[in-house]
PDB file of N, CA and C in Angstrom:
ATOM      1  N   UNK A   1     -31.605  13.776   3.638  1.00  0.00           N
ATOM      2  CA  UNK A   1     -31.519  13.366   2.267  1.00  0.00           C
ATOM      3  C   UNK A   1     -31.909  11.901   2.184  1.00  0.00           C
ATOM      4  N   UNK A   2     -33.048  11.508   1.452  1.00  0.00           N
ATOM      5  CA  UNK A   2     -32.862  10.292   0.948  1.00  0.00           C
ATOM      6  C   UNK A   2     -32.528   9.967  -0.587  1.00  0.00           C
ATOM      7  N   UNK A   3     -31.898   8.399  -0.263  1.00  0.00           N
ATOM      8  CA  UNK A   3     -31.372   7.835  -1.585  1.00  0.00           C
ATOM      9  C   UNK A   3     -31.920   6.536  -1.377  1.00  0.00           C
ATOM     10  N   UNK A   4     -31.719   6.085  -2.540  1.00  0.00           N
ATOM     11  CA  UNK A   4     -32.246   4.329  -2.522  1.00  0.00           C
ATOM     12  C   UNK A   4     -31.096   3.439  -2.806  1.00  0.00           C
ATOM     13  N   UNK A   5     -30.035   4.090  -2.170  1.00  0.00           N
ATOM     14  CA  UNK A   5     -29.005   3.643  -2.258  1.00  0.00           C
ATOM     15  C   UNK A   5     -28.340   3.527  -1.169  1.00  0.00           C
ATOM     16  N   UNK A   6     -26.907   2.298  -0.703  1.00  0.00           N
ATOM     17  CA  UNK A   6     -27.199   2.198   0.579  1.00  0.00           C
ATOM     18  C   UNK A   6     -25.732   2.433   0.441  1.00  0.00           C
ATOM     19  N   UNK A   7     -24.535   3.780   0.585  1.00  0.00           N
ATOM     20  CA  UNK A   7     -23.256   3.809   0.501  1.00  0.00           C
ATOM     21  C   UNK A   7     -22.832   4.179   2.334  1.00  0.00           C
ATOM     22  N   UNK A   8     -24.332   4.222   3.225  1.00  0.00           N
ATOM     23  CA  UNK A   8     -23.720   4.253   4.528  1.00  0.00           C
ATOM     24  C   UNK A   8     -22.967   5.912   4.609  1.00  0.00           C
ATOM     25  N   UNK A   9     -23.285   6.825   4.060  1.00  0.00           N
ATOM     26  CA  UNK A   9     -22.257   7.802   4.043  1.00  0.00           C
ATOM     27  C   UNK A   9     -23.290   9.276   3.322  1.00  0.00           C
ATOM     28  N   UNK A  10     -22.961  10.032   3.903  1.00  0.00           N
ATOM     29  CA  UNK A  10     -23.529  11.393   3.490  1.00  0.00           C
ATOM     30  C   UNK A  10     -21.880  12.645   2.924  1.00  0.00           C
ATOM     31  N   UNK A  11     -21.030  11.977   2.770  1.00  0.00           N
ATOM     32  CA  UNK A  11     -20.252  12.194   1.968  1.00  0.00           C
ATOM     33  C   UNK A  11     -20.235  12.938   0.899  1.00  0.00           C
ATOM     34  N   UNK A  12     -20.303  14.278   0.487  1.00  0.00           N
ATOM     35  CA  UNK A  12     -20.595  14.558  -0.833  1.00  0.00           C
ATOM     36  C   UNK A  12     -19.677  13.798  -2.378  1.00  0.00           C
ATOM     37  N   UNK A  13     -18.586  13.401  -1.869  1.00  0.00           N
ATOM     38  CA  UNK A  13     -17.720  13.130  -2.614  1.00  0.00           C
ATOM     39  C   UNK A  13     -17.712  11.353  -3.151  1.00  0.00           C
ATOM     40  N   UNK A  14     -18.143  10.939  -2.342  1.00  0.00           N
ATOM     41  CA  UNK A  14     -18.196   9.649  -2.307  1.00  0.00           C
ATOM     42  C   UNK A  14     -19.877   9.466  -3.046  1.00  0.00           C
ATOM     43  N   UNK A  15     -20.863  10.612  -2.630  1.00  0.00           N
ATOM     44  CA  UNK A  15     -21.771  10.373  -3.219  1.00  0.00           C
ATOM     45  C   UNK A  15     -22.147  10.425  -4.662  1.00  0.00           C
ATOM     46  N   UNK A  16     -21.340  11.507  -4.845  1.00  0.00           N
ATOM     47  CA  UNK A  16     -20.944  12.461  -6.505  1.00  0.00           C
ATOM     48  C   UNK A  16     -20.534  11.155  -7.127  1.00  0.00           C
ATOM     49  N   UNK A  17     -19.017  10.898  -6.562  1.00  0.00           N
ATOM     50  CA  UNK A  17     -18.487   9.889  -7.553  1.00  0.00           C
ATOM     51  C   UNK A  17     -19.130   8.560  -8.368  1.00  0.00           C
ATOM     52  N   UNK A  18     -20.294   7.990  -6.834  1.00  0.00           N
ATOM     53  CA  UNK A  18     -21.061   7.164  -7.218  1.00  0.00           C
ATOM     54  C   UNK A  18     -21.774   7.232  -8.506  1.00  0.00           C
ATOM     55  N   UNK A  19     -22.895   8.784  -8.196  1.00  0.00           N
ATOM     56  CA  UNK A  19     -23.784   8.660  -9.152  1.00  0.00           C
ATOM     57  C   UNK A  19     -22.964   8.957 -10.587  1.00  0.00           C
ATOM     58  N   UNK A  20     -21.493   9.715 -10.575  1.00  0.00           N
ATOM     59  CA  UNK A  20     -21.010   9.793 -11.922  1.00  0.00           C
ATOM     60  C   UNK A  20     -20.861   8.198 -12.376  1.00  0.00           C
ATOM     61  N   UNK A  21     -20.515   7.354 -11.815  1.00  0.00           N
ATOM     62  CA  UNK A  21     -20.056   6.256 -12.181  1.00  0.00           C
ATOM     63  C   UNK A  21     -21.440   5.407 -12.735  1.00  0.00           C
ATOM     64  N   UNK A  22     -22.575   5.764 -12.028  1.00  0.00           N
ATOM     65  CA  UNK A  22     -23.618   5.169 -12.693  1.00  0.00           C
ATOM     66  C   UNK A  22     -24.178   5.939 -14.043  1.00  0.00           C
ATOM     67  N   UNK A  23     -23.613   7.111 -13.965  1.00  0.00           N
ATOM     68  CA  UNK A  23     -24.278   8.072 -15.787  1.00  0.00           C
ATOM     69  C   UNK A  23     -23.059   7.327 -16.395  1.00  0.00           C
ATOM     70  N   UNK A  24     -21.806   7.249 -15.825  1.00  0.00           N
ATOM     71  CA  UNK A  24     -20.716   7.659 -16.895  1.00  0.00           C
ATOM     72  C   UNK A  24     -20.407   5.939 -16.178  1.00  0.00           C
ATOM     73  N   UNK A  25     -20.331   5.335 -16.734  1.00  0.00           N
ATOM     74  CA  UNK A  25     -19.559   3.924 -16.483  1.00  0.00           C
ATOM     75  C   UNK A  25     -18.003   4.019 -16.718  1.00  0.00           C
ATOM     76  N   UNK A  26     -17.134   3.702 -16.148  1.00  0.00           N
ATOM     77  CA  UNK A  26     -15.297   3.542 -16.570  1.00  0.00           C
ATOM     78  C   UNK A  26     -15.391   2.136 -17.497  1.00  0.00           C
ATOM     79  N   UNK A  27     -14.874   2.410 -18.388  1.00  0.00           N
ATOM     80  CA  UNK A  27     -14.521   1.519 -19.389  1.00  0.00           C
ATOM     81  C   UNK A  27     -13.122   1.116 -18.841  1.00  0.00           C
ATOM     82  N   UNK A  28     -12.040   2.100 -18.734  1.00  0.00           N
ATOM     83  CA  UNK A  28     -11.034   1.908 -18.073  1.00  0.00           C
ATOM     84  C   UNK A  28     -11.019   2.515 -17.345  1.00  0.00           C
ATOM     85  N   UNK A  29      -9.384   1.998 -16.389  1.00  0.00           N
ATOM     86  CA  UNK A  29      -9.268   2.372 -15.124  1.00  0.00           C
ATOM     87  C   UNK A  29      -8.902   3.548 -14.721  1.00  0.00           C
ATOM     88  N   UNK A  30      -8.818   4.785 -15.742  1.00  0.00           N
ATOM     89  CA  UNK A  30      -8.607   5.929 -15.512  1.00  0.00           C
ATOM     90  C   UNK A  30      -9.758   6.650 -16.065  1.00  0.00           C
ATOM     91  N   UNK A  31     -11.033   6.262 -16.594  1.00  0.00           N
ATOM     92  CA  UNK A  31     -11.781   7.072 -17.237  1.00  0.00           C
ATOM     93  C   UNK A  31     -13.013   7.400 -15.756  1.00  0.00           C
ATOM     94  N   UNK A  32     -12.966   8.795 -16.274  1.00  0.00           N
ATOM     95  CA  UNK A  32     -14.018  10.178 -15.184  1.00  0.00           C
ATOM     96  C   UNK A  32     -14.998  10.475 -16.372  1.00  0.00           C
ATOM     97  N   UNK A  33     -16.232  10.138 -16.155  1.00  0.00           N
ATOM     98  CA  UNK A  33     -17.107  10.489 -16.622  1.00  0.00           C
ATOM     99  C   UNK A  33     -17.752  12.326 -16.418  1.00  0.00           C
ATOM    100  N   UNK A  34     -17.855  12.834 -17.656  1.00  0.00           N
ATOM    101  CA  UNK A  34     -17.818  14.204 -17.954  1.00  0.00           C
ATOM    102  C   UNK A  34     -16.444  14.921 -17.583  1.00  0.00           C
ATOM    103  N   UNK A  35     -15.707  14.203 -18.214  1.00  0.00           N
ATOM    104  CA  UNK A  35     -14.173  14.772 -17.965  1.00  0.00           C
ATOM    105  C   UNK A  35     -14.056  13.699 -19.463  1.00  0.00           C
ATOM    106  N   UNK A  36     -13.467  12.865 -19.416  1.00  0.00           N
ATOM    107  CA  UNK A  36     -12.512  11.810 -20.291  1.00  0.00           C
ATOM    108  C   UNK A  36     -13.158  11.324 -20.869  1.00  0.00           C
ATOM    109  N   UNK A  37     -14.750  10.579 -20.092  1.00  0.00           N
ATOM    110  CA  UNK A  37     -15.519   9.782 -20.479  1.00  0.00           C
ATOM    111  C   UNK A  37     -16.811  10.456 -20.678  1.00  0.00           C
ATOM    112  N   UNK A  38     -17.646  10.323 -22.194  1.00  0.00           N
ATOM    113  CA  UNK A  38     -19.178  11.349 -21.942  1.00  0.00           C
ATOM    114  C   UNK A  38     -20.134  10.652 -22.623  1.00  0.00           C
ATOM    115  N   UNK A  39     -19.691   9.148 -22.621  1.00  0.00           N
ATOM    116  CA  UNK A  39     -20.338   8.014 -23.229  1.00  0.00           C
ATOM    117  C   UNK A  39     -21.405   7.278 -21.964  1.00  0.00           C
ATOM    118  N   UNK A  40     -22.820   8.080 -22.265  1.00  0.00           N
ATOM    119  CA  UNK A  40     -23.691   7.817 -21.225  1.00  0.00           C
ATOM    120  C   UNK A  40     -23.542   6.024 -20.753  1.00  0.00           C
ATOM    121  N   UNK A  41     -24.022   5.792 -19.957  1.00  0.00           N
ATOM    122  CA  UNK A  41     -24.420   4.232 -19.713  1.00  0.00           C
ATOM    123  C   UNK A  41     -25.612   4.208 -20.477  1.00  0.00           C
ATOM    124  N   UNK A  42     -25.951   3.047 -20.770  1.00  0.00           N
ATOM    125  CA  UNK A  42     -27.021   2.434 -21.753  1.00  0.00           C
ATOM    126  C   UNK A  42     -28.448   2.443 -21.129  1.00  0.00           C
ATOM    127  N   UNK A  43     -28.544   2.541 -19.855  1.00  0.00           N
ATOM    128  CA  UNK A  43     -29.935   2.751 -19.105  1.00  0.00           C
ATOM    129  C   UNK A  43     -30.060   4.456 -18.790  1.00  0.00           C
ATOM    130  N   UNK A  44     -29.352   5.698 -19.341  1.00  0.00           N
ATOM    131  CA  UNK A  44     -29.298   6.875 -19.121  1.00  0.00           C
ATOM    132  C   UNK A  44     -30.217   7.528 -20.320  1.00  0.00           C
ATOM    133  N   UNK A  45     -30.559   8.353 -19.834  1.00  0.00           N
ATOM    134  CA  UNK A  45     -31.513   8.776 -21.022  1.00  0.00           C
ATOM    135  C   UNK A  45     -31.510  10.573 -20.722  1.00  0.00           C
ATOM    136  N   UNK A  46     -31.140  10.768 -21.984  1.00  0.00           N
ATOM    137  CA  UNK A  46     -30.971  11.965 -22.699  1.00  0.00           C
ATOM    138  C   UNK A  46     -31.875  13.070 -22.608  1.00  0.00           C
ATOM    139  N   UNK A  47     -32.149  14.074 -21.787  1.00  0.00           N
ATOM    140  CA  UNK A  47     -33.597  14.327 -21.718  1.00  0.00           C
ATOM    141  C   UNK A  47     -33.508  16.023 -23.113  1.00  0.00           C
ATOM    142  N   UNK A  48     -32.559  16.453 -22.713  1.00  0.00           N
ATOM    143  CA  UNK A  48     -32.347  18.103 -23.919  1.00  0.00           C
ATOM    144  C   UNK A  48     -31.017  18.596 -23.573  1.00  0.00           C
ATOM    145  N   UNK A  49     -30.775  19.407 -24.648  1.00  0.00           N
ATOM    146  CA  UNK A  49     -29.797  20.424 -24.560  1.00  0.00           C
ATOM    147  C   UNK A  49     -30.289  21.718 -24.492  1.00  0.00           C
ATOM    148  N   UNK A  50     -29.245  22.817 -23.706  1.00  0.00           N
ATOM    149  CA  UNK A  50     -29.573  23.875 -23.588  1.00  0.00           C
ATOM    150  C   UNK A  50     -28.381  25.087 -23.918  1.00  0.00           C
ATOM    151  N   UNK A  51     -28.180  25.745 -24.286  1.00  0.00           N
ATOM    152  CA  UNK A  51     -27.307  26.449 -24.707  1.00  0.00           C
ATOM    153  C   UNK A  51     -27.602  28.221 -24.215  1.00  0.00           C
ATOM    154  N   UNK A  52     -26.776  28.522 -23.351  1.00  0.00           N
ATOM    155  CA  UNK A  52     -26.805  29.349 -22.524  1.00  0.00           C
ATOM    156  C   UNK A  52     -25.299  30.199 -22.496  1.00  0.00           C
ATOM    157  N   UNK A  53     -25.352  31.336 -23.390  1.00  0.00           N
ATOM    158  CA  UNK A  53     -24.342  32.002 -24.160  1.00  0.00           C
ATOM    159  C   UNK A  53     -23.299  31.486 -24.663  1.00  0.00           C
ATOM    160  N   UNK A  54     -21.912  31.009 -24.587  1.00  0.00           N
ATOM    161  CA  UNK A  54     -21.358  29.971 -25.157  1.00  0.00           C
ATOM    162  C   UNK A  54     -21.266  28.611 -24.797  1.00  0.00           C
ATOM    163  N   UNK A  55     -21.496  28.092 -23.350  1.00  0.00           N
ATOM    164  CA  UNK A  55     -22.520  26.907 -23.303  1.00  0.00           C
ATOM    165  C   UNK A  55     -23.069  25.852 -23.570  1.00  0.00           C
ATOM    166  N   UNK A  56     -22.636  24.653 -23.530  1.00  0.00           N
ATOM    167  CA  UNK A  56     -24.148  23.989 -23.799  1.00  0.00           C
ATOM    168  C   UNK A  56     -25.015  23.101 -22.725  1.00  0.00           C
ATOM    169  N   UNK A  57     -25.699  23.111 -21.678  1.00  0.00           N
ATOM    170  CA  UNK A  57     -25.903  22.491 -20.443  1.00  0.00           C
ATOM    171  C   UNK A  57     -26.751  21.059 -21.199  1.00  0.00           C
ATOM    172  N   UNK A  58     -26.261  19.828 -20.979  1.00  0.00           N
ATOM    173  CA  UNK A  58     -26.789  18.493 -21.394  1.00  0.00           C
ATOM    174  C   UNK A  58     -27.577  18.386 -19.801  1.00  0.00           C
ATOM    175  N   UNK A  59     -28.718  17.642 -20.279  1.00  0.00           N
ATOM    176  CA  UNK A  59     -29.779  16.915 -19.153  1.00  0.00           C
ATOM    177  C   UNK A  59     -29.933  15.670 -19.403  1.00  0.00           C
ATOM    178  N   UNK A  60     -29.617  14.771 -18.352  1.00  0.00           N
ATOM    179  CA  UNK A  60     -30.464  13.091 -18.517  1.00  0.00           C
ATOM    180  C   UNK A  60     -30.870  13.013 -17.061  1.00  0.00           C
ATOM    181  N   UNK A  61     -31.481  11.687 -17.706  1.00  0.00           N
ATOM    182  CA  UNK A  61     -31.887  11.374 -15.988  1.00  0.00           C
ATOM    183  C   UNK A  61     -31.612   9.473 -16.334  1.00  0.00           C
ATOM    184  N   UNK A  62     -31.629   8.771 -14.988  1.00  0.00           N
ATOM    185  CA  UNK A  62     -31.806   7.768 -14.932  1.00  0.00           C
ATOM    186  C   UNK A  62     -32.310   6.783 -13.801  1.00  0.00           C
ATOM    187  N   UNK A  63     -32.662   5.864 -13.933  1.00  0.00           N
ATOM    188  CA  UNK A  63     -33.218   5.244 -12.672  1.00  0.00           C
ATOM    189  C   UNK A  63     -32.403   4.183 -11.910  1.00  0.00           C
ATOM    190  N   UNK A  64     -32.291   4.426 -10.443  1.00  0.00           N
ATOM    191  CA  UNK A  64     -31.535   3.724  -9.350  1.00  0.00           C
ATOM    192  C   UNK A  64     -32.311   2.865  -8.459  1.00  0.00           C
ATOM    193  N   UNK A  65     -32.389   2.054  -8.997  1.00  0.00           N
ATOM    194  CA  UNK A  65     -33.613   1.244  -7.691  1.00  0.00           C
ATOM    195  C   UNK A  65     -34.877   1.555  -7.942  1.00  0.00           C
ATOM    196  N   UNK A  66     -35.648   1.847  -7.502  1.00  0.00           N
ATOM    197  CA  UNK A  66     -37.179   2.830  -7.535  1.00  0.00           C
ATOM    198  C   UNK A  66     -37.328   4.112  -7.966  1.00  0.00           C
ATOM    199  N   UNK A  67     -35.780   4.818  -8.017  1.00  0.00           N
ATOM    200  CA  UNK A  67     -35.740   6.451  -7.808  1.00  0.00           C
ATOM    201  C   UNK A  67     -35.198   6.810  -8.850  1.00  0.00           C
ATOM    202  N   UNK A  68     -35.536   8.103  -9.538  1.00  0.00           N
ATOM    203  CA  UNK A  68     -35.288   8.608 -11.003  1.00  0.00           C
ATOM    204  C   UNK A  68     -33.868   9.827 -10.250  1.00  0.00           C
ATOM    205  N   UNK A  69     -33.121   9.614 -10.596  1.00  0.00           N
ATOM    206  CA  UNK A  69     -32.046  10.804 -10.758  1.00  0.00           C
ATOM    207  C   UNK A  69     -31.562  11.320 -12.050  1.00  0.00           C
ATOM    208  N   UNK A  70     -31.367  12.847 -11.674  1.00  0.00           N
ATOM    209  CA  UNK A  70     -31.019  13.710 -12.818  1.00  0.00           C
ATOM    210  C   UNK A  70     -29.499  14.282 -12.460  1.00  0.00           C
ATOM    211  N   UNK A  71     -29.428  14.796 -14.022  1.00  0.00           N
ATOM    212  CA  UNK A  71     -27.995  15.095 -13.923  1.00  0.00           C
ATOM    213  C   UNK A  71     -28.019  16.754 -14.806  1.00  0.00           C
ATOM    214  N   UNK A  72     -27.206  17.104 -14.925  1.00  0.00           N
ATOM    215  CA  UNK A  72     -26.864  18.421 -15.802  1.00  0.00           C
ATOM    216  C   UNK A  72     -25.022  18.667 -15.888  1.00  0.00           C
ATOM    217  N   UNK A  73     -25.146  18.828 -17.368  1.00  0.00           N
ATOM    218  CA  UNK A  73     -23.173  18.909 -17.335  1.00  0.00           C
ATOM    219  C   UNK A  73     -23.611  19.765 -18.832  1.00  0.00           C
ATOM    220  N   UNK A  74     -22.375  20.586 -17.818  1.00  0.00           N
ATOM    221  CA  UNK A  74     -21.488  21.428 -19.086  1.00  0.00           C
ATOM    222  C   UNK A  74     -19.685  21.435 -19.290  1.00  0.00           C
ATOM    223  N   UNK A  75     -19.651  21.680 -20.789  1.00  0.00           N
ATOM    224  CA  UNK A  75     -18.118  21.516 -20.635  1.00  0.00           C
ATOM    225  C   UNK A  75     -17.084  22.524 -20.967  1.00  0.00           C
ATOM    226  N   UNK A  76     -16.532  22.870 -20.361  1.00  0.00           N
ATOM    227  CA  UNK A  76     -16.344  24.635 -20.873  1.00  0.00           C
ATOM    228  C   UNK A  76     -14.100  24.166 -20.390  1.00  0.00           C
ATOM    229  N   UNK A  77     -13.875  23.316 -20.395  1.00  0.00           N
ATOM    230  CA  UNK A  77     -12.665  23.299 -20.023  1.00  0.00           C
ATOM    231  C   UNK A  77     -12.418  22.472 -18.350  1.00  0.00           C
ATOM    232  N   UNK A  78     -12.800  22.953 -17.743  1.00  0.00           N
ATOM    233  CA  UNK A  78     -13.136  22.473 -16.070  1.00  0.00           C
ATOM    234  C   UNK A  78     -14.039  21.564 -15.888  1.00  0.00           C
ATOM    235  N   UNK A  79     -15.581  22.198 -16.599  1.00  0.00           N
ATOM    236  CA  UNK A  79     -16.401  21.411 -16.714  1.00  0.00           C
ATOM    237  C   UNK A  79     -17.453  21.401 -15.279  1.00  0.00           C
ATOM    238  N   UNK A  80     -18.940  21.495 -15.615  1.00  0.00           N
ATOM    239  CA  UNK A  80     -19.497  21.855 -14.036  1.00  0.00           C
ATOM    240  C   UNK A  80     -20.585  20.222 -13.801  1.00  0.00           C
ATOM    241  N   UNK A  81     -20.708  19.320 -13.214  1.00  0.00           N
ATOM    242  CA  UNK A  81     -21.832  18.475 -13.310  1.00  0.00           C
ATOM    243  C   UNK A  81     -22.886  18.644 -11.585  1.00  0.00           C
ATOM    244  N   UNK A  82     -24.091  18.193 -12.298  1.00  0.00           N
ATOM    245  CA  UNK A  82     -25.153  18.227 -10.761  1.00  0.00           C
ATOM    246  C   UNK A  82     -25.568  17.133 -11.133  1.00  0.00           C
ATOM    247  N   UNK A  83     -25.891  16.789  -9.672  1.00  0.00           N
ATOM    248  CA  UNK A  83     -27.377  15.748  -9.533  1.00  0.00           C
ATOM    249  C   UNK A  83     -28.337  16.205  -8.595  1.00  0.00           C
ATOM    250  N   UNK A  84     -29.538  15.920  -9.526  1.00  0.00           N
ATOM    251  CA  UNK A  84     -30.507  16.306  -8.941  1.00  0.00           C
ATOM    252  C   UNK A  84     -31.142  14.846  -8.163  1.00  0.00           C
ATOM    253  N   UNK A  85     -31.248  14.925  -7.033  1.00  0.00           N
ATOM    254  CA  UNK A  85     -31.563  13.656  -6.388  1.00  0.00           C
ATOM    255  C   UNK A  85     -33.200  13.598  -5.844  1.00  0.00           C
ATOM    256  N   UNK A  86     -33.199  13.016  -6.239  1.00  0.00           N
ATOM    257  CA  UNK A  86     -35.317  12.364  -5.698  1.00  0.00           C
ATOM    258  C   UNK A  86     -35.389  13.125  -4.152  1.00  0.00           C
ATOM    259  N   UNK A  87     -34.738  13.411  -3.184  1.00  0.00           N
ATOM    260  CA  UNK A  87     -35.476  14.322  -2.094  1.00  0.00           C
ATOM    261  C   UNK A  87     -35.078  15.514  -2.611  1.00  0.00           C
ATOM    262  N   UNK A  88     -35.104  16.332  -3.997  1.00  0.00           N
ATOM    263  CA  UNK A  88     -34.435  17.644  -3.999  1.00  0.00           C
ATOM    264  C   UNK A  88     -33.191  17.889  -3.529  1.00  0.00           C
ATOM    265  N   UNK A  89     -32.651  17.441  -3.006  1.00  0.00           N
ATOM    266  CA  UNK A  89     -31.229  17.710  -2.724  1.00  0.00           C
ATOM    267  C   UNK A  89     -30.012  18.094  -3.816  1.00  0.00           C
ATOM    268  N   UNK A  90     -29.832  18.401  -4.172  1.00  0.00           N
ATOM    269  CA  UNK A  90     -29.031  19.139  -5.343  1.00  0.00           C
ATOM    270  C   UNK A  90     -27.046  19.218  -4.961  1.00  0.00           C
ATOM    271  N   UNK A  91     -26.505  17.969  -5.610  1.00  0.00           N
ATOM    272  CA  UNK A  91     -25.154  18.260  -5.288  1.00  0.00           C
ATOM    273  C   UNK A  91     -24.101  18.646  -7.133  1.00  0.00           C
ATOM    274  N   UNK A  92     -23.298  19.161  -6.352  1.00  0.00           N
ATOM    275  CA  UNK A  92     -22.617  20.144  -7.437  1.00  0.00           C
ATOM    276  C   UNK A  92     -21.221  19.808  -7.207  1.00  0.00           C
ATOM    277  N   UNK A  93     -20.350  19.837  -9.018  1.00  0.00           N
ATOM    278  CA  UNK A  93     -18.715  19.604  -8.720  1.00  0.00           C
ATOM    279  C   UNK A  93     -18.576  20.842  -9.928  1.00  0.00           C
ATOM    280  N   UNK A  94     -17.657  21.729  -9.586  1.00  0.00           N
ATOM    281  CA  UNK A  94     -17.656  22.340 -10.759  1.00  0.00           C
ATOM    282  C   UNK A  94     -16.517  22.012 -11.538  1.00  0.00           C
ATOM    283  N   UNK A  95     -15.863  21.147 -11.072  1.00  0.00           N
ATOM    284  CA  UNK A  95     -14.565  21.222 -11.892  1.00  0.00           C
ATOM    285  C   UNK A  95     -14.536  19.061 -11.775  1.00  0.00           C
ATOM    286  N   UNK A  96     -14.925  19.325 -13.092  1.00  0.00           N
ATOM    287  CA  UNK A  96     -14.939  17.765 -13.199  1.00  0.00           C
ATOM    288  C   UNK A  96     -13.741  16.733 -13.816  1.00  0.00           C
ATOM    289  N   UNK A  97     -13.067  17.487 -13.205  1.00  0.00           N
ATOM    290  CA  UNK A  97     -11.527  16.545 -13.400  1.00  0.00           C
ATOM    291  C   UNK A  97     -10.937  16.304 -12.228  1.00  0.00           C
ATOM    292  N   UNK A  98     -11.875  16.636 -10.837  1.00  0.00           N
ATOM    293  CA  UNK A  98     -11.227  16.237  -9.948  1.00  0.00           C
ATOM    294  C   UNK A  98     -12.747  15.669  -9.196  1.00  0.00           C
ATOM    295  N   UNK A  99     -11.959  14.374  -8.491  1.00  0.00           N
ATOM    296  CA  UNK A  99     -13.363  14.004  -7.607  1.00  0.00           C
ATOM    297  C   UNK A  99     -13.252  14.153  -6.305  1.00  0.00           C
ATOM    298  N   UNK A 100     -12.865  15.260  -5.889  1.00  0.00           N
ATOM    299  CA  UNK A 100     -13.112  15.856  -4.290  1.00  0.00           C
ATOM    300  C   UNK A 100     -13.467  16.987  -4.362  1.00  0.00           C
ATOM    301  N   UNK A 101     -14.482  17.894  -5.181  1.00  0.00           N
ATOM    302  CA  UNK A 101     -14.964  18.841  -5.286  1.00  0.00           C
ATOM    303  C   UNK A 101     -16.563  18.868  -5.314  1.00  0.00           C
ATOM    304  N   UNK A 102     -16.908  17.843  -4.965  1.00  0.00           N
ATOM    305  CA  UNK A 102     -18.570  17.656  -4.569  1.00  0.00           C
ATOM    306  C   UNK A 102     -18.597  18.782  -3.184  1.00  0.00           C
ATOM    307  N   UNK A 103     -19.863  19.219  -3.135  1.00  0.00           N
ATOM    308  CA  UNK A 103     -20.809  19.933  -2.607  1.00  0.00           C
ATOM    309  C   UNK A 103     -22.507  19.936  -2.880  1.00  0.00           C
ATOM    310  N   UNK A 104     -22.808  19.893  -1.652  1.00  0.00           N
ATOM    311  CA  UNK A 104     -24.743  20.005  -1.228  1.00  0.00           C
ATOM    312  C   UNK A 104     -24.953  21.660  -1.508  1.00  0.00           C
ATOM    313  N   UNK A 105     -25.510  21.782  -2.497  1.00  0.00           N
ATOM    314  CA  UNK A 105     -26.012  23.057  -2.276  1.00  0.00           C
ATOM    315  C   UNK A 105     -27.270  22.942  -1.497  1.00  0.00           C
ATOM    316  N   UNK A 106     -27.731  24.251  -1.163  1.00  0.00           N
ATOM    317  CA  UNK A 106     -28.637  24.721  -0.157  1.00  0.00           C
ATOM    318  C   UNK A 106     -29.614  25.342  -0.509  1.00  0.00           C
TER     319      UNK A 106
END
């Protein structure tokens, strides 16, 4: 996997949290972005909505250094978010009220 980011760590959890923190900035010290918080950061950009039976899957993307990352969130109660990362690598939390539920899908 590459990133243009240097957290030293292939961590899914530590990686997740990062990039939420760069879509979703904490205003305060308890706010989880696509949970509490769904107030993009100001360099995030909105790309569509999609609505997929009751549903609605939001897309942005934004840029980290040189590298464009994407995101996808839906909110259904639990709540599911991805990032799509510049080598294809694709990590997934489905339950976005907790931040130790990152996973690399395959």
């Amino acid at each position: 996997m590459i990133m243009n980011i240097n957290l030293n760590t292939s961590d899914p959890n530590v990686i997740g949290e990062y990039l939420r923190d760069q879509f979703w900035p904490r205003k305060h010290k308890l706010d989880t972005g696509c949970y509490n918080n769904f107030d993009y950061a100001e360099d995030v950009y909105h790309i569509y909505e999609m609505k997929v039976d009751d549903y609605i899957f939001h897309y942005a993307k934004k840029k980290i250094g040189d590298l464009v990352y994407e995101c996808r969130w839906m909110w259904d109660g639990d709540g599911e978010l991805t990032f799509y990362l510049p080598d294809r690598s694709v990590l997934v939390n489905n339950d976005c009220k907790k931040d130790y539920t990152w996973r690399w899908m395959v």
